[in-house]
N, C-alpha and C. Protein backbone atom coordinates (compact mmCIF):
# COMPACT_ATOMS: atom_id res chain seq x y z
N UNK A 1 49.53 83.88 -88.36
CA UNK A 1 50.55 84.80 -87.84
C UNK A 1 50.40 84.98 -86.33
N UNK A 2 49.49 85.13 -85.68
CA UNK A 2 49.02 85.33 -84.52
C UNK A 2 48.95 84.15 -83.78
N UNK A 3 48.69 83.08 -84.00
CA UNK A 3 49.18 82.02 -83.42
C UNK A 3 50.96 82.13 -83.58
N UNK A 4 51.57 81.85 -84.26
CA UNK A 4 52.94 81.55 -84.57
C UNK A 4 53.53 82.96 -83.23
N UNK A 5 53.07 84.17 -83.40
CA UNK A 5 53.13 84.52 -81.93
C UNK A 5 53.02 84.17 -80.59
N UNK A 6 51.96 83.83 -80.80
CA UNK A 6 51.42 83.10 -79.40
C UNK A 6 52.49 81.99 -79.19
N UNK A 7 52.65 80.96 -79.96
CA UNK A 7 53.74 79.65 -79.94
C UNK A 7 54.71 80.46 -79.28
N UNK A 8 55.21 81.33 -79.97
CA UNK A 8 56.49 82.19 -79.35
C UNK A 8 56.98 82.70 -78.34
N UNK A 9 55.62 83.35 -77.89
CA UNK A 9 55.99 83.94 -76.84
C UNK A 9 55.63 82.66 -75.52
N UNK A 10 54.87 81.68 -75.68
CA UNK A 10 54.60 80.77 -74.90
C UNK A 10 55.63 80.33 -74.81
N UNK A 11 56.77 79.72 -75.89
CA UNK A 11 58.28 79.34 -76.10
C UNK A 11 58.98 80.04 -75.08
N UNK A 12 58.70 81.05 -75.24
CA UNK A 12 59.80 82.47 -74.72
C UNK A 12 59.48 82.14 -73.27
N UNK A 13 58.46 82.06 -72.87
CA UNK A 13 57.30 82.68 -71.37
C UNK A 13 58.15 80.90 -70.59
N UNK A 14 57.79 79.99 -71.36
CA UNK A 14 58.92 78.79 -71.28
C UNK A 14 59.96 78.88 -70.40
N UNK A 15 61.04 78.89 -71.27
CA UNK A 15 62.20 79.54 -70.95
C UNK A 15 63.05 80.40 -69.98
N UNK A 16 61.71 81.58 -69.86
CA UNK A 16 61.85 82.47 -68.61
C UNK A 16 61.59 81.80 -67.62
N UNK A 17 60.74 81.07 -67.39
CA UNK A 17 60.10 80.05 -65.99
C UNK A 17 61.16 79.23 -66.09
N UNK A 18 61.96 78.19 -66.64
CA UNK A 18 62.72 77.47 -66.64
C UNK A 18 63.79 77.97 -66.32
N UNK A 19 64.82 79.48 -66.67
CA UNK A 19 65.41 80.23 -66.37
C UNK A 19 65.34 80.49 -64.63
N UNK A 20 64.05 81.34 -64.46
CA UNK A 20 63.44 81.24 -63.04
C UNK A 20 63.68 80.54 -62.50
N UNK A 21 63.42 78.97 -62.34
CA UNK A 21 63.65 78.14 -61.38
C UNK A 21 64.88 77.79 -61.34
N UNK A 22 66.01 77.80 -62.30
CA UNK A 22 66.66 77.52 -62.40
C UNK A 22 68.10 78.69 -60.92
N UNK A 23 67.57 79.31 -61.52
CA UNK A 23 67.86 80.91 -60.17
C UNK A 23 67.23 81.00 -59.06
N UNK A 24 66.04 80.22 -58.71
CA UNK A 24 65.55 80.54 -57.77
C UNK A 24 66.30 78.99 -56.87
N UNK A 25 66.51 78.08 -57.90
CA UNK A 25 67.24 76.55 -56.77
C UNK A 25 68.43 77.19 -56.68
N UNK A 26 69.69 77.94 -57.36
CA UNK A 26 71.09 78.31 -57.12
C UNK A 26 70.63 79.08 -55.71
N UNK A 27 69.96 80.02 -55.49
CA UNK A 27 69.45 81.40 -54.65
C UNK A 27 69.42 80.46 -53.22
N UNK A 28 68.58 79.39 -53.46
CA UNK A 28 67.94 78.61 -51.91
C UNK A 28 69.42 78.15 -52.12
N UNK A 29 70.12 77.80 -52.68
CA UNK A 29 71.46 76.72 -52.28
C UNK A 29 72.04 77.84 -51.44
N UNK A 30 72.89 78.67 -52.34
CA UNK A 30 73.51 79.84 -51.77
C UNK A 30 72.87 80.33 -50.54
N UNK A 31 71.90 80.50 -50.15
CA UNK A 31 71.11 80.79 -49.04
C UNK A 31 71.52 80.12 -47.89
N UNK A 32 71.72 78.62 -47.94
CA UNK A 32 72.31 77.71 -47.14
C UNK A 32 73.55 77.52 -46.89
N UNK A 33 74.41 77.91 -47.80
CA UNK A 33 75.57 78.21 -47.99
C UNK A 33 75.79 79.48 -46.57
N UNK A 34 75.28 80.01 -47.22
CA UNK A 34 75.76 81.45 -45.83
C UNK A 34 75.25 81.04 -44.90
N UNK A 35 74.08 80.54 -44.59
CA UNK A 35 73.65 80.28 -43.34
C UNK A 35 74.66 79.30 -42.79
N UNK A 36 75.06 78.18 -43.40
CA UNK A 36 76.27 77.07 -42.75
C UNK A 36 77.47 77.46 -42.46
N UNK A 37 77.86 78.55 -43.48
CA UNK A 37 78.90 79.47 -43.38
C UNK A 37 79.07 80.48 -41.91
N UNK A 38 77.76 81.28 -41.92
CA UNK A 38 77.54 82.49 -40.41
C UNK A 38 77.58 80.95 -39.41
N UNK A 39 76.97 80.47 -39.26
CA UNK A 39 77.08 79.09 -37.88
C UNK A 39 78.49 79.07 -38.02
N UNK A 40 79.44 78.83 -39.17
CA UNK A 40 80.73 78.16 -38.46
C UNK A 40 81.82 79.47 -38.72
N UNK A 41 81.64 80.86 -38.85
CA UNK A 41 81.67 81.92 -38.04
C UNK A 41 81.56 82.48 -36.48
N UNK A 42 80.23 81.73 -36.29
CA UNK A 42 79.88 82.04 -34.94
C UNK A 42 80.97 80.64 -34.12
N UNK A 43 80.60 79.54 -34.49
CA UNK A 43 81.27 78.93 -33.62
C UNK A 43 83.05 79.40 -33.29
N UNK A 44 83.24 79.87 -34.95
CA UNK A 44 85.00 80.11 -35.08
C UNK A 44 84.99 81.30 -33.75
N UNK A 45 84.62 82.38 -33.42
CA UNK A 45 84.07 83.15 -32.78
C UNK A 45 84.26 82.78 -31.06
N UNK A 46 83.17 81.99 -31.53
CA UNK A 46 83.26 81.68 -29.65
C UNK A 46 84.60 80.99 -29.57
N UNK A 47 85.05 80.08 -30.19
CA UNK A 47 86.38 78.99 -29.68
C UNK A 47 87.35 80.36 -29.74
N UNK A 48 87.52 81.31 -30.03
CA UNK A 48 88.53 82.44 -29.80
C UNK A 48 88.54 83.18 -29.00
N UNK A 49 87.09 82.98 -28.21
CA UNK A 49 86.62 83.76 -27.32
C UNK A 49 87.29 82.96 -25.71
N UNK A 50 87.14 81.48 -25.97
CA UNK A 50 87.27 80.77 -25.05
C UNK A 50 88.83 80.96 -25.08
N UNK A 51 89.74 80.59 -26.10
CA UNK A 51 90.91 80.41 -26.09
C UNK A 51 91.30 81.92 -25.96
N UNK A 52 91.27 82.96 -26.08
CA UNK A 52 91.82 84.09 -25.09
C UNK A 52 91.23 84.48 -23.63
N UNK A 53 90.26 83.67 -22.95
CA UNK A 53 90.16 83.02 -21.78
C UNK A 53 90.76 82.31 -21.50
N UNK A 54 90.99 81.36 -21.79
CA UNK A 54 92.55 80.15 -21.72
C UNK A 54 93.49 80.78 -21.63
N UNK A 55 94.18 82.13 -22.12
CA UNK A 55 95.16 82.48 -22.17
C UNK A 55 95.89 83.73 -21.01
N UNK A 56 93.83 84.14 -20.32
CA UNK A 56 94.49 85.07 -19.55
C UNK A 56 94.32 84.31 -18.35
N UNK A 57 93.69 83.29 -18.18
CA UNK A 57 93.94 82.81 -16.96
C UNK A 57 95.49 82.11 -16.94
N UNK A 58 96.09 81.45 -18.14
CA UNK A 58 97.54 81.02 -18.04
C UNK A 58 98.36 82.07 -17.35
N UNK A 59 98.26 83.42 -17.94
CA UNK A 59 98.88 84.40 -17.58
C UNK A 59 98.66 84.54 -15.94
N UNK A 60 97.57 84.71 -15.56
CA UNK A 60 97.38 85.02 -14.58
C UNK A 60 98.22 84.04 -13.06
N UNK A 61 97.89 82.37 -13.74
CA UNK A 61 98.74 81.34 -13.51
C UNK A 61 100.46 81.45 -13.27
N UNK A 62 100.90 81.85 -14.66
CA UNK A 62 102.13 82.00 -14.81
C UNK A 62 102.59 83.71 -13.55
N UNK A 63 102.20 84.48 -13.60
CA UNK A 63 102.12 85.35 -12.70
C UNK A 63 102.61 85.66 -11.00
N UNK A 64 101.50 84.52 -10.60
CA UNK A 64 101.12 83.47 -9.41
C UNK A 64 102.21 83.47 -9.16
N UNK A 65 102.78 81.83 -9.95
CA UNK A 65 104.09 81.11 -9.79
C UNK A 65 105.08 81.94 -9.82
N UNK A 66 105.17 82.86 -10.69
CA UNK A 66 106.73 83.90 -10.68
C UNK A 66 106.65 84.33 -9.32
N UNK A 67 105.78 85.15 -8.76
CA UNK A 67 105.98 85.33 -7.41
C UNK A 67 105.82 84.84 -6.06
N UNK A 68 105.37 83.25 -6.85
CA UNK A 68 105.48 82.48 -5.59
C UNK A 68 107.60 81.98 -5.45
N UNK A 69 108.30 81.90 -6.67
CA UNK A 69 108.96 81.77 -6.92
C UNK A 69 110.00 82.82 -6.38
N UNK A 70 109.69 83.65 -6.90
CA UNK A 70 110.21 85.10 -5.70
C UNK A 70 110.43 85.24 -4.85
N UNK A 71 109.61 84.62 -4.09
CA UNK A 71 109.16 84.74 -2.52
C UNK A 71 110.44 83.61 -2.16
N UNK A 72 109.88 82.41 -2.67
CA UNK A 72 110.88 81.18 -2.52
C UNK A 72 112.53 81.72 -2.66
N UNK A 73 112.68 82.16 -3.54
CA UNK A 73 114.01 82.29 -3.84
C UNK A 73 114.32 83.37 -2.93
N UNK A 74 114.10 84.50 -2.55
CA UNK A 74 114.32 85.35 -1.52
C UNK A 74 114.46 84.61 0.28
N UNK A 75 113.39 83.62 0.39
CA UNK A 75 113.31 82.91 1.69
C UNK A 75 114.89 81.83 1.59
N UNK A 76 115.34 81.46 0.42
CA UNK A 76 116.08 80.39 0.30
C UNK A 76 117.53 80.87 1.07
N UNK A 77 117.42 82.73 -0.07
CA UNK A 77 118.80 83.19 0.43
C UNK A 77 118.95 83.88 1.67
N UNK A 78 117.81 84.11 2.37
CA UNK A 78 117.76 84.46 3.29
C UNK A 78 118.15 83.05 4.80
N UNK A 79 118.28 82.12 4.14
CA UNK A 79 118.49 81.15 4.91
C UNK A 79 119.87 80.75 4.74
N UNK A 80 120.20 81.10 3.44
CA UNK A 80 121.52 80.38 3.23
C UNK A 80 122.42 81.43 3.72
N UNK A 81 121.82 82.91 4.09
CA UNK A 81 122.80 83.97 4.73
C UNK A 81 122.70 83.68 6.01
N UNK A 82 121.83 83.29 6.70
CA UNK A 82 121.83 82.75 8.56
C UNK A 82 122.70 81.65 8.39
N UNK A 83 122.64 80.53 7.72
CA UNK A 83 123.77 79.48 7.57
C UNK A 83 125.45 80.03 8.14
N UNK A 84 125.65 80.69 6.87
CA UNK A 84 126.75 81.38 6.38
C UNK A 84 126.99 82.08 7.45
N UNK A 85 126.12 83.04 8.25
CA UNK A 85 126.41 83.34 9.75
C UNK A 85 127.07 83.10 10.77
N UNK A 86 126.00 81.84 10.86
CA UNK A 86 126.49 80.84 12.14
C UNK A 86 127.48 79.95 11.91
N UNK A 87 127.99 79.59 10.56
CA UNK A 87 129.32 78.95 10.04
C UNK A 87 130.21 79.85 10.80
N UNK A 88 130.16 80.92 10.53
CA UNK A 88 131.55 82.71 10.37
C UNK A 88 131.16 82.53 12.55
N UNK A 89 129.99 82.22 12.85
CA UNK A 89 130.65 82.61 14.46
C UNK A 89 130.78 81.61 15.06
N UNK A 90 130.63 80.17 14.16
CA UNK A 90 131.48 78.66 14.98
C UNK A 90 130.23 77.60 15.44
N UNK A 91 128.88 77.88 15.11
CA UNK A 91 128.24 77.54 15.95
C UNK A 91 127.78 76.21 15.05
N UNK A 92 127.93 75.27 16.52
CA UNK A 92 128.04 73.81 15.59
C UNK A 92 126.47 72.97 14.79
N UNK A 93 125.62 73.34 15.26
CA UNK A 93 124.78 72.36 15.10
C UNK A 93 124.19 73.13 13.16
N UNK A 94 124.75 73.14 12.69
CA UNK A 94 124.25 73.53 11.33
C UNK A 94 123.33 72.57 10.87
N UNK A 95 123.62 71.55 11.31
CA UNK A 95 123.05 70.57 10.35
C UNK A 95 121.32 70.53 11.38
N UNK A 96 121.48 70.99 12.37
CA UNK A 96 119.89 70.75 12.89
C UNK A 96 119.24 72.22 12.64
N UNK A 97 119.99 72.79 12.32
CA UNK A 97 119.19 74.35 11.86
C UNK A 97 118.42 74.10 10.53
N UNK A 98 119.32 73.73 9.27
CA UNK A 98 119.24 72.98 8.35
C UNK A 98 117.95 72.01 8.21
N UNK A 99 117.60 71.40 9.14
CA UNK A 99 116.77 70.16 9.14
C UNK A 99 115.36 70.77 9.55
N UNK A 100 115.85 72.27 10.46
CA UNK A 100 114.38 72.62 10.84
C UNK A 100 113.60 73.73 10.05
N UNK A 101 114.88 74.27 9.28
CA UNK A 101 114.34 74.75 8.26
C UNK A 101 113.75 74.07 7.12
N UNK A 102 114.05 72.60 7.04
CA UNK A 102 113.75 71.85 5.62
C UNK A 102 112.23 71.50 6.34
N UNK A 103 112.37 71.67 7.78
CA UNK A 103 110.70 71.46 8.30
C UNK A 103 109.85 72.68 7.95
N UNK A 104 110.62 73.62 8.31
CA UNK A 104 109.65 74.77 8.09
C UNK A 104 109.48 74.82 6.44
N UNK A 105 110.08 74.56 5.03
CA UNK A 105 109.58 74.83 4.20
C UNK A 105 108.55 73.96 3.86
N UNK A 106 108.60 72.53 4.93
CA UNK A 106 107.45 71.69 4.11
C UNK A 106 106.20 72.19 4.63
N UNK A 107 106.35 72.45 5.59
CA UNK A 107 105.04 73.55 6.08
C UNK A 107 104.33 74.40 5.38
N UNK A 108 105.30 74.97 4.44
CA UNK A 108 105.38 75.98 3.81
C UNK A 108 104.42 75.36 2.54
């Protein structure tokens, strides 16, 4: 009788260890799992970090240009009203006013 216990619970004691390892290899997998998982977290992370850097310097870019654009378009009509001027009081050489302004914007 006492043997046939012993068999048993050695059976049993078995089982549990086989059980055990069996949980302790899922545990190390899963373990690696998150760890490969947090890395491509962190990387997802930084590339969002970079790309709303990318985005405020565009802005900042786009910004720039609007008021370089501003500027331009204000200088343009401001030229095309001296034109329009000197058309209205006769004065002939338009076309070399014209030419020295197309100098002054490359300057520009």
């Amino acid at each position: 009788q006492k043997l046939r216990e012993l068999i048993m619970t050695q059976i049993s004691n078995g089982e549990l260890w086989g059980r055990l390892t069996d949980v302790s290899g899922r545990e190390l997998l899963e373990r690696r799992n998150l760890v490969q998982a947090s890395h491509q977290v962190s990387e997802k992370e930084s590339r969002v970090e970079n790309l709303r850097d990318d985005v405020q310097r565009e802005q900042e870019a786009k910004q720039k240009l609007q008021l370089w654009k501003k500027a331009k378009t204000r200088w343009l009509t401001d030229l095309e009203e001296r034109m329009n001027h000197f058309k209205r009081i006769g004065m002939g050489k338009i076309e070399d006013l014209v030419l020295e302004a197309q100098a002054v914007q490359e300057e520009i």
